[in-house]
Protein backbone atom coordinates (compact mmCIF):
# COMPACT_ATOMS: atom_id res chain seq x y z
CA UNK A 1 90.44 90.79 92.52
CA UNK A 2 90.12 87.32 90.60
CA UNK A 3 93.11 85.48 90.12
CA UNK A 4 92.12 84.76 86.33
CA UNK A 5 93.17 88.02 85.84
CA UNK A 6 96.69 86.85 85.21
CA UNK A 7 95.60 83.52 83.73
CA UNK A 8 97.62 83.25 80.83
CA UNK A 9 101.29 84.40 82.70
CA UNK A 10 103.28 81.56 83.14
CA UNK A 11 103.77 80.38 87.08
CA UNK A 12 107.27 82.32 86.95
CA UNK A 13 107.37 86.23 85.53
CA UNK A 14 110.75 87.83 84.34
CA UNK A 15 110.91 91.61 84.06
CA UNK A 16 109.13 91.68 80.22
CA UNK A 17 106.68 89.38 80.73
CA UNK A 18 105.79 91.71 84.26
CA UNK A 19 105.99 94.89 82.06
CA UNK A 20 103.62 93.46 80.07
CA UNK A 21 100.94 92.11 82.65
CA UNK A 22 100.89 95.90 84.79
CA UNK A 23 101.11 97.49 81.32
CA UNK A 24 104.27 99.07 82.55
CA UNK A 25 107.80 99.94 80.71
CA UNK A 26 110.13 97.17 80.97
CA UNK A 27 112.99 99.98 83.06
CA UNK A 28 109.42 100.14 85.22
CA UNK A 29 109.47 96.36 85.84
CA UNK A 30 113.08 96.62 86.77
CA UNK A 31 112.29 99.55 89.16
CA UNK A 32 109.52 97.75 90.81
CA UNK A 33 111.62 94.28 90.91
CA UNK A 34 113.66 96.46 92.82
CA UNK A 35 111.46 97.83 95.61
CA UNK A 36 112.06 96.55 99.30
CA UNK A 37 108.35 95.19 99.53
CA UNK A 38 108.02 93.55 96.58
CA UNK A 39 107.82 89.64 96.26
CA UNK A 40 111.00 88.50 94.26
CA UNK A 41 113.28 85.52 93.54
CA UNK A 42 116.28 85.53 92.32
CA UNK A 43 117.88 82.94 90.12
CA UNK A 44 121.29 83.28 89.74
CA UNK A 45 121.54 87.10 88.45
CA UNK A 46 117.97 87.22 87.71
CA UNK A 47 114.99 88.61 89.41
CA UNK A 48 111.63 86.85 88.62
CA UNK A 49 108.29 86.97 90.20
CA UNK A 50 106.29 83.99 91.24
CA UNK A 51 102.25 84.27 89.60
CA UNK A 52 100.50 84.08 93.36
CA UNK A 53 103.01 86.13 94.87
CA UNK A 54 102.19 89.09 92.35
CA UNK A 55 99.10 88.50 92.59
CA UNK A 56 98.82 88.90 96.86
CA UNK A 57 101.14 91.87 96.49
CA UNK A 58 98.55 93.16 94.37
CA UNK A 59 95.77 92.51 96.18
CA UNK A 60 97.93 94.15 99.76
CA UNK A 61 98.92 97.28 97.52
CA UNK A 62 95.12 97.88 96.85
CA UNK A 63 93.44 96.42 99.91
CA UNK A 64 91.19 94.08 97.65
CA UNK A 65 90.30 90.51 98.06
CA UNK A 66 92.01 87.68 96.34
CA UNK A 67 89.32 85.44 95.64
């Protein structure tokens, strides 16, 4: 997995803009903001996602290379 993949997402991902890159539904986004394993950060009340940290839970969730 290439990490240009995500090259245009800004460094910090809300909920839409996750939606969006995993081609997901934005109640999907929330759901998987939500998970025990996944990498999140929460700013005051919301729940954002940093770029590299989507991208290695990415890579551990298919067992692919981050190059």
């Amino acid at each position: 997995m290439n990490q240009e993949l995500f090259h245009d997402l800004p460094d910090i991902i809300d909920a839409k803009m996750l939606a969006e890159a995993l081609s997901i539904s934005k109640s999907g986004a929330y759901v998987l903001m939500n998970e025990k394993d996944f990498p999140t950060l929460k700013i005051g009340g919301r729940k954002l996602v940093t770029k590299p940290d989507l991208i290695a839970w990415i890579a551990r969730r298919t067992g692919k290379k981050v190059i």
